[in-house]
C-alpha atoms as a PDB file:
ATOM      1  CA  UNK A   1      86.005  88.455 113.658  1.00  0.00           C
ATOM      2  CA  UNK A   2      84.738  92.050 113.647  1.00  0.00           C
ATOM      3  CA  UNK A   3      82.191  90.576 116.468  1.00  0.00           C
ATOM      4  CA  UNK A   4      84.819  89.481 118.485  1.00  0.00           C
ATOM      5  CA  UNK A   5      86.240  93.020 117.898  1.00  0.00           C
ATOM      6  CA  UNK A   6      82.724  94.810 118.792  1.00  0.00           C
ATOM      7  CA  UNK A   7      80.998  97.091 116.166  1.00  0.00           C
ATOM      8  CA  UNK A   8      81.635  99.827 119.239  1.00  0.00           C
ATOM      9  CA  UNK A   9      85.297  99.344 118.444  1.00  0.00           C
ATOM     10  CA  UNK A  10      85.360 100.120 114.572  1.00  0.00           C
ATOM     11  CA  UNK A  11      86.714 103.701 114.102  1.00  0.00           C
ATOM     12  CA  UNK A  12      86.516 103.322 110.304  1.00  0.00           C
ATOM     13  CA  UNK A  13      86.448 100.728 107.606  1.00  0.00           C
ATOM     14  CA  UNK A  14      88.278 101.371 104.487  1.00  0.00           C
ATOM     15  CA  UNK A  15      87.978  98.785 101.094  1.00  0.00           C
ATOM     16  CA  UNK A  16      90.871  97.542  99.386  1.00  0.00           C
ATOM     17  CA  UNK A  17      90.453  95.984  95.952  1.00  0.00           C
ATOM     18  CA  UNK A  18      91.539  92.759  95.191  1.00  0.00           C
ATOM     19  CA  UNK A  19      95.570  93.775  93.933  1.00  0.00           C
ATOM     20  CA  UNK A  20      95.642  96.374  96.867  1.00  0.00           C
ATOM     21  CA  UNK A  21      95.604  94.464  99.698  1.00  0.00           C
ATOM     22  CA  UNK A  22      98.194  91.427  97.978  1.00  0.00           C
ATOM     23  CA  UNK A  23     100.745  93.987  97.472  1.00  0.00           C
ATOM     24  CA  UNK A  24     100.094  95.636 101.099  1.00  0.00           C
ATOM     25  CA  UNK A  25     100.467  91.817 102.559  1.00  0.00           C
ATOM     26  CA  UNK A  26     103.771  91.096 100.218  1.00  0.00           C
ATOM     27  CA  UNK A  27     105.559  93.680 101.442  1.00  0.00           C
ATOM     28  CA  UNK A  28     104.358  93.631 105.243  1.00  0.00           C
ATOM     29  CA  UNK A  29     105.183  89.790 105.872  1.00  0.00           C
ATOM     30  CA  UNK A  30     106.674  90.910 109.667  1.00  0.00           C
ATOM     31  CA  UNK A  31     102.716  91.179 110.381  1.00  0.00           C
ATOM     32  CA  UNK A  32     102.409  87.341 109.613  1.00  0.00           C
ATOM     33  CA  UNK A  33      99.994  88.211 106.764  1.00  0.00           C
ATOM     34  CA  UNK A  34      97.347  84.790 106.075  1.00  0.00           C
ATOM     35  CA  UNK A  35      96.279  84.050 102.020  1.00  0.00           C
ATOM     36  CA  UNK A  36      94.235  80.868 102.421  1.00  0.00           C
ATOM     37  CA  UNK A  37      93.867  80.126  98.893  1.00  0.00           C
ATOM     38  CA  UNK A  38      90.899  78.499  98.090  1.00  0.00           C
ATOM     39  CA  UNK A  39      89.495  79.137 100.987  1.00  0.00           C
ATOM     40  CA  UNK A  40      90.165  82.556 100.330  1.00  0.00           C
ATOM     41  CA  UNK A  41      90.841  83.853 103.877  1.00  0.00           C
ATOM     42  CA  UNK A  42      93.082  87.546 103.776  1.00  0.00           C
ATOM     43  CA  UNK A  43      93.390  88.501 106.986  1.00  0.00           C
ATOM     44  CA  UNK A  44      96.999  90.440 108.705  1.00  0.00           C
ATOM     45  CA  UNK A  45      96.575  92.096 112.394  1.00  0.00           C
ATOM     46  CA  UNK A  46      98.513  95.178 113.500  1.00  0.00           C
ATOM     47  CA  UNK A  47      98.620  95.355 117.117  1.00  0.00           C
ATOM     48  CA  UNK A  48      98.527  99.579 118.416  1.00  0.00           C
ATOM     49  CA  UNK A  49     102.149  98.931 119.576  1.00  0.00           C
ATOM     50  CA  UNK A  50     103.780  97.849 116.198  1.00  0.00           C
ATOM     51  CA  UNK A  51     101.868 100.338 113.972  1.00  0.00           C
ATOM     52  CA  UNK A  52     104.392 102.246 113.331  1.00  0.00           C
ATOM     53  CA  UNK A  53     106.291 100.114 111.209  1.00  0.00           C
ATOM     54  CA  UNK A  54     103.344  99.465 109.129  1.00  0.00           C
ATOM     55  CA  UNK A  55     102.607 103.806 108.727  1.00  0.00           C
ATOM     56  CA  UNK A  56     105.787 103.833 107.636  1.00  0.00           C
ATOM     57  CA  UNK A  57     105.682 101.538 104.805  1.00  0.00           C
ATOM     58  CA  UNK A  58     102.435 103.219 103.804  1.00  0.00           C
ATOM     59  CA  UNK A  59     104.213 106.594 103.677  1.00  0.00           C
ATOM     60  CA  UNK A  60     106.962 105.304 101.475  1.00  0.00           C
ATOM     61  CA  UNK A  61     105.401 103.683  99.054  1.00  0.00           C
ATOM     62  CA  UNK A  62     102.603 106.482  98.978  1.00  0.00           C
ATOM     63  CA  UNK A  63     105.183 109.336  98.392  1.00  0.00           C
ATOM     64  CA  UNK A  64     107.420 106.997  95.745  1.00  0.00           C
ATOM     65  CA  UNK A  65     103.800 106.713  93.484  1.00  0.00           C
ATOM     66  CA  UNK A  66     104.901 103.165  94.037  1.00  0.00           C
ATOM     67  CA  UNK A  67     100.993 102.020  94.407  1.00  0.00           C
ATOM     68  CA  UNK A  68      99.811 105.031  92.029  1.00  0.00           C
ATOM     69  CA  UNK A  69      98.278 102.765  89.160  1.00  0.00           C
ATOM     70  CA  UNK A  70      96.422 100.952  91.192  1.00  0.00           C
ATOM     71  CA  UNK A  71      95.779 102.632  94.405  1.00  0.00           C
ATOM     72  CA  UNK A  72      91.811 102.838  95.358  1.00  0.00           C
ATOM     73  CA  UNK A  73      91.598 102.454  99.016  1.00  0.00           C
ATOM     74  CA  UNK A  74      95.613 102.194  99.691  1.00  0.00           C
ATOM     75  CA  UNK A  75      95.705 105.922  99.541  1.00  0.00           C
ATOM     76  CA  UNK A  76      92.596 106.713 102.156  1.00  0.00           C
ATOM     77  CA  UNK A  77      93.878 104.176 104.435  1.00  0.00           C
ATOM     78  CA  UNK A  78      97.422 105.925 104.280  1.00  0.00           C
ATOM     79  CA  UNK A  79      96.044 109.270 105.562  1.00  0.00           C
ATOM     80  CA  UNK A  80      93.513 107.664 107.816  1.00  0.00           C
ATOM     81  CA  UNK A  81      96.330 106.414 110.387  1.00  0.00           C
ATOM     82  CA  UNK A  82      97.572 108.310 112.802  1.00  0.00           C
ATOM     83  CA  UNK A  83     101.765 108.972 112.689  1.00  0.00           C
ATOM     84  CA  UNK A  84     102.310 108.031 116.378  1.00  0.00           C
ATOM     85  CA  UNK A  85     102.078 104.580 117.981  1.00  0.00           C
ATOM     86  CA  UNK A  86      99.767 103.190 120.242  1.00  0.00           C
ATOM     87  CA  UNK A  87      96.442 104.676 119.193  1.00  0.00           C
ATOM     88  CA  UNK A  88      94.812 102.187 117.492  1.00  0.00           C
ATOM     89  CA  UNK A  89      95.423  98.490 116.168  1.00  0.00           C
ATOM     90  CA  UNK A  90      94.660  97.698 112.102  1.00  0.00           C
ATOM     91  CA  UNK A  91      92.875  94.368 111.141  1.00  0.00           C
ATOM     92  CA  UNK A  92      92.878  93.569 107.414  1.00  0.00           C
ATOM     93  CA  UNK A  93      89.428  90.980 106.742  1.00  0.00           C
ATOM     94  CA  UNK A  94      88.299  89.490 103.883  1.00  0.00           C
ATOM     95  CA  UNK A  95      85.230  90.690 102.322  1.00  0.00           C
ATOM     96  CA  UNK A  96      82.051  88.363 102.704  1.00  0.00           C
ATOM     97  CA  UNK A  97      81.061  85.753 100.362  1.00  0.00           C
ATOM     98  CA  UNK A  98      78.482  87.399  98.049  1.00  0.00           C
ATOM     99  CA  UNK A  99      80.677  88.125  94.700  1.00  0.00           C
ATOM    100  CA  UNK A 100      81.088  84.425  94.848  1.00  0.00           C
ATOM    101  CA  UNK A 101      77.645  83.926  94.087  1.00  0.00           C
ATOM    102  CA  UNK A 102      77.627  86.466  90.924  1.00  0.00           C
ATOM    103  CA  UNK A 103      77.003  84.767  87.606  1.00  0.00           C
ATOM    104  CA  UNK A 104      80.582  83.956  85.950  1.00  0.00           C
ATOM    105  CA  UNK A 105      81.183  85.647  82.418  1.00  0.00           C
ATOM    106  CA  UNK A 106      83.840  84.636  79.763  1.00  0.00           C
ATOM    107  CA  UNK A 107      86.616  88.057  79.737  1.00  0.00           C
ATOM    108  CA  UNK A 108      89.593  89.223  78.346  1.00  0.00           C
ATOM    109  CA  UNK A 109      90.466  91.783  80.892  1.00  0.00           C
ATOM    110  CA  UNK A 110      93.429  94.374  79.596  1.00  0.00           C
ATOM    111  CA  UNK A 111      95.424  95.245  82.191  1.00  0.00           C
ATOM    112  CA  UNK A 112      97.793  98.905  82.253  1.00  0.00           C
ATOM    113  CA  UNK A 113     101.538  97.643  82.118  1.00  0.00           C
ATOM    114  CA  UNK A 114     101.971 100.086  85.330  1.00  0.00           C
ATOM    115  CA  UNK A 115      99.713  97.598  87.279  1.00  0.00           C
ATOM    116  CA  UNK A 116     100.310  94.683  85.550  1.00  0.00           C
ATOM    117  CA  UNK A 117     103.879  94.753  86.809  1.00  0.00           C
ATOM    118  CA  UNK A 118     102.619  95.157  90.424  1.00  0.00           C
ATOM    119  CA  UNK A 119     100.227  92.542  90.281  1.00  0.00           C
ATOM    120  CA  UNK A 120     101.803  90.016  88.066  1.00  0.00           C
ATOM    121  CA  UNK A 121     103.894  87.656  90.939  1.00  0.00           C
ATOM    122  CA  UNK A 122      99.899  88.123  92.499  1.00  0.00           C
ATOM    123  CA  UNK A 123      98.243  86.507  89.253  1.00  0.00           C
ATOM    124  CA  UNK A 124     100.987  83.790  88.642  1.00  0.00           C
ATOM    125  CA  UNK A 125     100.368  82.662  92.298  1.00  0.00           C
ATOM    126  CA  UNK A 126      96.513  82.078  91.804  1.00  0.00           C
ATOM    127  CA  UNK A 127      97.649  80.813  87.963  1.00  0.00           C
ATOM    128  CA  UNK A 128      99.777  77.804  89.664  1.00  0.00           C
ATOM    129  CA  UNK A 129      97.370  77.012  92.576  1.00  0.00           C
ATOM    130  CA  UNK A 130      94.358  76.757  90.295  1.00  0.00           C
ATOM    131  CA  UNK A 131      92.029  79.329  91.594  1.00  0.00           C
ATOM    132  CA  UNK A 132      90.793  80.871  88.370  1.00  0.00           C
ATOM    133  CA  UNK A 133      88.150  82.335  90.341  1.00  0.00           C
ATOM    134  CA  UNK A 134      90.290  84.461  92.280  1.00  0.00           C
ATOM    135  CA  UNK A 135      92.288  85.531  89.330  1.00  0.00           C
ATOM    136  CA  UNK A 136      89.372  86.397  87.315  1.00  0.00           C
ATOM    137  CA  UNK A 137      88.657  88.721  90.272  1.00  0.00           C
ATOM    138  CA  UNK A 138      91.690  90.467  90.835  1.00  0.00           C
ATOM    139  CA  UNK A 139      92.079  90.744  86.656  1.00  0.00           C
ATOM    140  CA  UNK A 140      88.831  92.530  86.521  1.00  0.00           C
ATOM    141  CA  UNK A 141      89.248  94.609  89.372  1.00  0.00           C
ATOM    142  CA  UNK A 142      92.409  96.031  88.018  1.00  0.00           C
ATOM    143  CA  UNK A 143      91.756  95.957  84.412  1.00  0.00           C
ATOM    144  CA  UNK A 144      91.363  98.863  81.989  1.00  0.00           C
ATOM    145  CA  UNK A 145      88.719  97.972  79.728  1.00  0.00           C
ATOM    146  CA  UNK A 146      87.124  94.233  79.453  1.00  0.00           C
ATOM    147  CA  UNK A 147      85.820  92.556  76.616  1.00  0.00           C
ATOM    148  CA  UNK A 148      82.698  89.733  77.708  1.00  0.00           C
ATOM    149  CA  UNK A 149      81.807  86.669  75.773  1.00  0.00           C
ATOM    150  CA  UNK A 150      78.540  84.635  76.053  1.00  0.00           C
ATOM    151  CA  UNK A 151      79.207  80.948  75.902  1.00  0.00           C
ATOM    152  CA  UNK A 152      78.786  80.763  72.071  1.00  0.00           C
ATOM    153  CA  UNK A 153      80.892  83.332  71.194  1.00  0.00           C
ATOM    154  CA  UNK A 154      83.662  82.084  73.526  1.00  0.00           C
ATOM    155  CA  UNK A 155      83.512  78.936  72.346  1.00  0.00           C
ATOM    156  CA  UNK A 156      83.337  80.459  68.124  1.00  0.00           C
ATOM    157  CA  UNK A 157      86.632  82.364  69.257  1.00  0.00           C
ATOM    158  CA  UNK A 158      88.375  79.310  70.401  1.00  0.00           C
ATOM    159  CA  UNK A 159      87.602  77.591  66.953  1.00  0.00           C
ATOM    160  CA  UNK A 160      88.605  80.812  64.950  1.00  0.00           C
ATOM    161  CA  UNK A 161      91.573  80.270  66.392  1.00  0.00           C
ATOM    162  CA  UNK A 162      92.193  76.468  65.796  1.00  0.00           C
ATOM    163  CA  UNK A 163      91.623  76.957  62.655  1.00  0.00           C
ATOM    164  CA  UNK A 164      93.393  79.961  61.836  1.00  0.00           C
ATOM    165  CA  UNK A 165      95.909  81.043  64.896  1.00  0.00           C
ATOM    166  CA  UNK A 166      96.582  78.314  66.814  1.00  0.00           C
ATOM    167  CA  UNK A 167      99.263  80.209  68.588  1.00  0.00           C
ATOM    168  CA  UNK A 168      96.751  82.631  70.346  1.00  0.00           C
ATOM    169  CA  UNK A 169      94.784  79.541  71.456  1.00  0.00           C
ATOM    170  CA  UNK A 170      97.610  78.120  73.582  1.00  0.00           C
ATOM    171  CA  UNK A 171      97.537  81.392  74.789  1.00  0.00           C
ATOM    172  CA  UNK A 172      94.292  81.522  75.756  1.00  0.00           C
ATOM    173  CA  UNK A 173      94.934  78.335  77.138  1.00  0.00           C
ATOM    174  CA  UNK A 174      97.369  79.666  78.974  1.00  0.00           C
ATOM    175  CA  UNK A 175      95.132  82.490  80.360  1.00  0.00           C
ATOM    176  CA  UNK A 176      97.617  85.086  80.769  1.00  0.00           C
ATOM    177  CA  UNK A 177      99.893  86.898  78.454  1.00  0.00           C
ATOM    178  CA  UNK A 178     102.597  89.610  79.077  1.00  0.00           C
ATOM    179  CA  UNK A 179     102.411  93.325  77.528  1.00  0.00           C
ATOM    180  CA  UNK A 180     105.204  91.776  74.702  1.00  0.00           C
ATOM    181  CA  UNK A 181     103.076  89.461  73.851  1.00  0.00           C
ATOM    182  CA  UNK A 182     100.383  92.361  72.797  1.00  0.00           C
ATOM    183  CA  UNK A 183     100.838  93.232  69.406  1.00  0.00           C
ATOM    184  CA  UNK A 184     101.393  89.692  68.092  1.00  0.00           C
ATOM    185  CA  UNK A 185      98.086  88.879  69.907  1.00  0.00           C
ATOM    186  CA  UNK A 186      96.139  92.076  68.506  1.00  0.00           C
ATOM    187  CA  UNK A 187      97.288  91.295  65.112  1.00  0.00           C
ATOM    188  CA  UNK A 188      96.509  87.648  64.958  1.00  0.00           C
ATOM    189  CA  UNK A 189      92.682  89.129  66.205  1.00  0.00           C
ATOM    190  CA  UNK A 190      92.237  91.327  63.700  1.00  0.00           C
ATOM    191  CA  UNK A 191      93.276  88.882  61.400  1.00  0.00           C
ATOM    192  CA  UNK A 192      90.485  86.775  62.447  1.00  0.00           C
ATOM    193  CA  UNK A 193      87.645  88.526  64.214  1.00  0.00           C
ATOM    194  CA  UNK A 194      84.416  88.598  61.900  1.00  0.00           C
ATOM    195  CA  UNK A 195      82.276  91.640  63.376  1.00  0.00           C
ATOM    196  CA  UNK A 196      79.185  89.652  62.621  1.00  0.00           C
ATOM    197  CA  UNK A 197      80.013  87.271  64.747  1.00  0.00           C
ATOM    198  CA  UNK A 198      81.947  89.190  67.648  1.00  0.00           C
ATOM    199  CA  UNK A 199      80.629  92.391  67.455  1.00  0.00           C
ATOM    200  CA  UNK A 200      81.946  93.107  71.347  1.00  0.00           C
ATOM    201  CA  UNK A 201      85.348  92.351  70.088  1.00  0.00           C
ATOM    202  CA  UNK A 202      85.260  93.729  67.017  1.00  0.00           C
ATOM    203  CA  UNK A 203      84.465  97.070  68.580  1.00  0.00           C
ATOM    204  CA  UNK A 204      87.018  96.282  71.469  1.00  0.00           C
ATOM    205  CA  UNK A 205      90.190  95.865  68.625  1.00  0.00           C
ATOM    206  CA  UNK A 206      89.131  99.191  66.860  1.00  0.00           C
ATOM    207  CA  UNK A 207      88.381 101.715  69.647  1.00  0.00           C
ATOM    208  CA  UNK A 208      90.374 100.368  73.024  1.00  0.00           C
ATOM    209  CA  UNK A 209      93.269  98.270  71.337  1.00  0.00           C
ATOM    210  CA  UNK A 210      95.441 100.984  70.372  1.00  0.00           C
ATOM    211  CA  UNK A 211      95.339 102.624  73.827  1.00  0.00           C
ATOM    212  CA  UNK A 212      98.279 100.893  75.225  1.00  0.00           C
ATOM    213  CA  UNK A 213     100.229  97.559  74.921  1.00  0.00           C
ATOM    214  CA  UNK A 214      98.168  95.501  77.950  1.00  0.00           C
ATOM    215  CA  UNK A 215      98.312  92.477  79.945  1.00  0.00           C
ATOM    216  CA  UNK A 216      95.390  89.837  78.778  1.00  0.00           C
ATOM    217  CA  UNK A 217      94.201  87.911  81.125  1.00  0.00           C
ATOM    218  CA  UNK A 218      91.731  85.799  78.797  1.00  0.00           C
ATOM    219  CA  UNK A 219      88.711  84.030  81.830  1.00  0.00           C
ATOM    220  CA  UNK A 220      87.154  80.975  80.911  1.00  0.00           C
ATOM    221  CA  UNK A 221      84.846  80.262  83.218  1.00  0.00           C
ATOM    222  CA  UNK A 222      84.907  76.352  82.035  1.00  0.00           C
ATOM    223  CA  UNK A 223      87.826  75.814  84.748  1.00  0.00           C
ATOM    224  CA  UNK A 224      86.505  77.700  87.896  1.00  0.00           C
ATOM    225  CA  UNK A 225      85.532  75.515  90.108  1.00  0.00           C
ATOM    226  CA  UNK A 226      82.696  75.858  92.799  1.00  0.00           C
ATOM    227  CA  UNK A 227      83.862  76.090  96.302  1.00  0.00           C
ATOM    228  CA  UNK A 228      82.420  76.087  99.461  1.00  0.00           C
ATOM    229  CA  UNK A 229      83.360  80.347 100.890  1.00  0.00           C
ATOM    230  CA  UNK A 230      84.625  79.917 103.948  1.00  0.00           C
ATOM    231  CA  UNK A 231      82.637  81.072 107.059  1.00  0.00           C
ATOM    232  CA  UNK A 232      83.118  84.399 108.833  1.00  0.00           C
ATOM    233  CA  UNK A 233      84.773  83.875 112.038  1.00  0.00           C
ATOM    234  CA  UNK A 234      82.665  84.667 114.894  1.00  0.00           C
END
């Protein structure tokens, strides 16, 4: 795409995480915004003529703080555009390929209520279509802190809690739970956490716990699936 475009062309490029750029395309939809799935295409065009419109919405939700917890590139790309129409045209790409290739680690990633609630309808999405690998993405792009499990201690965890808290393993199960479903979570941890065993945790529940009541988003990397990226246009 961008050589279709012509490097010449490019006035600036500007990075939006992973959360950004969903809630950009959910609430721009007139731009015919595309989300291939697994496939993972994210691309929306904004022709110079009908800029405007998409300024506008920038400026809104930039002087509301609606995109304040989690804005990274939102904000530079709001004060990048020009006001007036018909200077220059906006296309949104994905990014290429290479973070599929990084080695997958089990997380809990703890996610700030403030963002939670503007990414959640984001993470359900991926949740129902199955792309774990996606959602493990966008959790740990937005997430506050993040705990990381080698295999082992993943899979000790998961018996911990068959054995003692079966609750928090349909949870985990489950993948993601809500900022009400924090303390009963945290407590049930404590309860079973031996340092010794999960020091990473251990240290998590005493020093970052307290901090606020998150969003888990608990990644097992035993359900991502490879897939084939697909190719950059040309």
């Amino acid at each position: 795409m961008l050589r279709t475009i012509g490097e010449q062309h490019v006035l600036d490029r500007i990075e939006l995480m992973s959360g950004e750029w969903r809630v950009l395309f959910a609430i721009n939809k007139e731009y015919a915004p595309t989300v291939g799935g697994p496939r993972r295409l994210a691309r929306m065009m904004v022709a110079p003529d009908r800029l405007a419109g998409l300024v506008n919405g920038l400026w809104r939700n930039e002087l509301h703080d609606r995109w304040q917890p989690l804005a990274f590139g939102l904000t530079t790309l709001t004060l990048a555009l020009p006001l007036a129409s018909g200077l220059v045209g906006v296309v949104f790409l994905e990014e290429e390929e290479e973070w599929l290739y990084a080695p997958p680690v089990n997380e809990v990633s703890a996610i700030r209520p403030s963002i939670f609630a503007l990414i959640e309808p984001h993470m359900r999405e991926l949740l129902r279509q199955g792309d774990f690998v996606s959602l493990g993405r966008l959790a740990a792009d937005h997430a506050d802190s993040i705990v990381e499990f080698s295999t082992t201690r993943w899979l000790a965890l998961r018996e911990a809690c068959q054995h003692r808290a079966p609750a928090i393993l349909k949870i985990l199960d489950r993948r993601l739970a809500g900022p009400d479903e924090y303390d009963g979570i945290i407590a049930a941890l404590k309860a079973i956490v031996d340092p010794q065993q999960q020091p990473s945790l251990d240290s998590w529940l005493r020093v970052q716990a307290g901090r606020s009541k998150y969003a888990l988003y608990f990644r097992d990397i035993r359900v991502e699936k490879v897939v084939t990226p697909v190719a950059m246009a040309s």
